[in-house]
Each structure stands twice: as structure tokens, then as C-alpha cells.
C-alpha atoms as a PDB file:
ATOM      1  CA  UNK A   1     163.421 136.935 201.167  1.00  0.00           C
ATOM      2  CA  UNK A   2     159.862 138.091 200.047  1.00  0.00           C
ATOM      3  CA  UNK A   3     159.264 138.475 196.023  1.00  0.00           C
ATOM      4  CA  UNK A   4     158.108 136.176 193.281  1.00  0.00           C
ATOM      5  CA  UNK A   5     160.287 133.088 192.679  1.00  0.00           C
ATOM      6  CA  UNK A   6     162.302 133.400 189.775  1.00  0.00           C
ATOM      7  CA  UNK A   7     162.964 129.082 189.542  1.00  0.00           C
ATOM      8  CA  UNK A   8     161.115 127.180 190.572  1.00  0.00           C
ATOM      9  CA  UNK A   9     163.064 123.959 189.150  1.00  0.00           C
ATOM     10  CA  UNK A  10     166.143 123.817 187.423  1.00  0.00           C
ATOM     11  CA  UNK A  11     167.413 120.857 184.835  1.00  0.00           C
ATOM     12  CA  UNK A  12     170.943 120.204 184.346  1.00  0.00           C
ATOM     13  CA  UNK A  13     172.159 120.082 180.657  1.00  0.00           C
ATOM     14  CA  UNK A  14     175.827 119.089 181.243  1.00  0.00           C
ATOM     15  CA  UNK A  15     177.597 118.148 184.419  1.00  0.00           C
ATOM     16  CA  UNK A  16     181.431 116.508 184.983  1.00  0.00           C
ATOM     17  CA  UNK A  17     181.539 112.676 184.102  1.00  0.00           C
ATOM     18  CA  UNK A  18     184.336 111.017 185.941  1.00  0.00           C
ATOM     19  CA  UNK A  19     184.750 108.338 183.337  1.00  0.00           C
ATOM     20  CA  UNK A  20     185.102 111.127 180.333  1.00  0.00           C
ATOM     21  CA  UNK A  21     186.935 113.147 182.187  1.00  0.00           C
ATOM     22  CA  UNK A  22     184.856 116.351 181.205  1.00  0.00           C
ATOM     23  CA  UNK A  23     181.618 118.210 181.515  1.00  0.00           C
ATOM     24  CA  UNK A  24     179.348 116.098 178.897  1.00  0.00           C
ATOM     25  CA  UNK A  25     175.712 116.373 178.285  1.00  0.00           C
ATOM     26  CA  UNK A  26     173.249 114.509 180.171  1.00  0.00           C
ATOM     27  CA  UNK A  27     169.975 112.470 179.649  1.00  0.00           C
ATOM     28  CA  UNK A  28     167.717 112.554 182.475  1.00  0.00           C
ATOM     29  CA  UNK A  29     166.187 108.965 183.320  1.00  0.00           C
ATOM     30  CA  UNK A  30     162.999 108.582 185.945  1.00  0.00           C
ATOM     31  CA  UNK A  31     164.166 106.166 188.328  1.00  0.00           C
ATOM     32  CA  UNK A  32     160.818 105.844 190.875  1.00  0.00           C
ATOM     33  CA  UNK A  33     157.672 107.189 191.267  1.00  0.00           C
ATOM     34  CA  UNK A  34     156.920 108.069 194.763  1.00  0.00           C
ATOM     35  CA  UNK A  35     153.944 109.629 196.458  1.00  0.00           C
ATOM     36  CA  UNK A  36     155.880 112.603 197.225  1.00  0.00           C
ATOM     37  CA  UNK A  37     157.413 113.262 194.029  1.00  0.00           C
ATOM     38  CA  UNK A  38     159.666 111.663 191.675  1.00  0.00           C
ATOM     39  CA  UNK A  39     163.148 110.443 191.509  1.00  0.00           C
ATOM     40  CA  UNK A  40     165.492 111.249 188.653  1.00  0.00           C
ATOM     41  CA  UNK A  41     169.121 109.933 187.375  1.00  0.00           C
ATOM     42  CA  UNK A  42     171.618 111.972 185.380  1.00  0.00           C
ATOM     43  CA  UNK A  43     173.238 110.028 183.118  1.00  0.00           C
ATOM     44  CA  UNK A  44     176.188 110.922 180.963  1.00  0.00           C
ATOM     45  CA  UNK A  45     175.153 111.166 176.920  1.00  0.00           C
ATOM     46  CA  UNK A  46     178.394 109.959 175.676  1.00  0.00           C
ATOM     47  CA  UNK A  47     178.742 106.862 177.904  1.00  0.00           C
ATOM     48  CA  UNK A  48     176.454 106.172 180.321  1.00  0.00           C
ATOM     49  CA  UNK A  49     177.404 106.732 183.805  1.00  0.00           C
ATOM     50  CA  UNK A  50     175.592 107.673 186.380  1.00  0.00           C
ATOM     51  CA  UNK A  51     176.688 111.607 187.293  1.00  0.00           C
ATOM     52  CA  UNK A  52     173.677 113.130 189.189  1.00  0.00           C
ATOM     53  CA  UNK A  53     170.483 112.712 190.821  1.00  0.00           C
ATOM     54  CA  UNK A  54     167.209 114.721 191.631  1.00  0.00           C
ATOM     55  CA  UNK A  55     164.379 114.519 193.459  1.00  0.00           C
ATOM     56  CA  UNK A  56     160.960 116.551 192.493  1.00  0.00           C
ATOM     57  CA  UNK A  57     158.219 117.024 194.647  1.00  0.00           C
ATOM     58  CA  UNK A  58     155.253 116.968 191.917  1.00  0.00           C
ATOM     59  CA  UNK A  59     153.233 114.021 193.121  1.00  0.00           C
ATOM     60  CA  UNK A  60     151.011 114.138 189.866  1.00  0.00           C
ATOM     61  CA  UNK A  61     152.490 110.998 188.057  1.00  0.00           C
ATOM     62  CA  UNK A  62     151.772 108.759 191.377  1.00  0.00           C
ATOM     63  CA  UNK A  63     148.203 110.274 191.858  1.00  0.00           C
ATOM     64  CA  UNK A  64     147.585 109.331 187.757  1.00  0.00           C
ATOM     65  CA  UNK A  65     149.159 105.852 188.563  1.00  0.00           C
ATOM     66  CA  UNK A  66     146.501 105.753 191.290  1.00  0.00           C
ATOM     67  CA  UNK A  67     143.557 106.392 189.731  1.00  0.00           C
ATOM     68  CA  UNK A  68     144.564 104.340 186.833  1.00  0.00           C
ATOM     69  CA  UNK A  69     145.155 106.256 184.292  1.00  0.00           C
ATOM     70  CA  UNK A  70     148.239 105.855 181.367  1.00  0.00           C
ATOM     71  CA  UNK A  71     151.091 108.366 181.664  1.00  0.00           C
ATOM     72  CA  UNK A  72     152.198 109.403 178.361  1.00  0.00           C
END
């Protein structure tokens, strides 16, 4: 498939919590920072749990860490 990409990332804004027992809302959390890219968490709004991960492949956090410069 040739063409301009249409997404290049998506976020999820609610996904299935086993412990509710229903699609909630989620809060994403960074959970490492990694040469590649970064690693994410989904966590459920209402209570906490863990319901998703995702992995990006923007390396610009690591490269900022690097040089020593503050991420904001």
C-alpha cells in the first residue's frame, strides 16, 4: 500500500478493565526510557490497574537525557 499515512500513532482513551468490569478511561504512565523509544502503561482512571501497554519508537527523550538536558 503506497499513499500518505493517515496515523501515524494512535492513543487509547478507554479500554476494558478487568477489575471494573467495563471499558473505563485510561491515564497513560511512561514506564522507561529506552534508546529506541519509550515504554508506556495504560492504567485504568477509576482504579488503577494496569490494562494496556505501548511502545513508541521516538528516541528524542533518551537523546535529551543524553546530552543533559531537563525534559519538561
Amino acid at each position: 500500500m503506497s499513499g500518505p499515512r493517515q496515523y501515524d500513532s494512535l492513543e487509547a482513551s478507554e479500554l476494558y478493565c478487568p477489575t471494573c468490569r467495563r471499558a473505563q478511561p485510561v491515564r497513560r504512565h511512561l514506564l522507561l526510557v529506552l534508546p529506541n523509544g519509550n515504554k508506556y502503561e495504560y492504567r485504568c482512571a477509576v482504579c488503577g490497574t494496569p490494562v494496556g501497554a505501548k511502545d513508541d519508537s521516538d528516541a528524542s527523550e533518551f537523546n535529551a537525557i543524553l546530552a543533559g538536558r531537563r525534559l519538561t
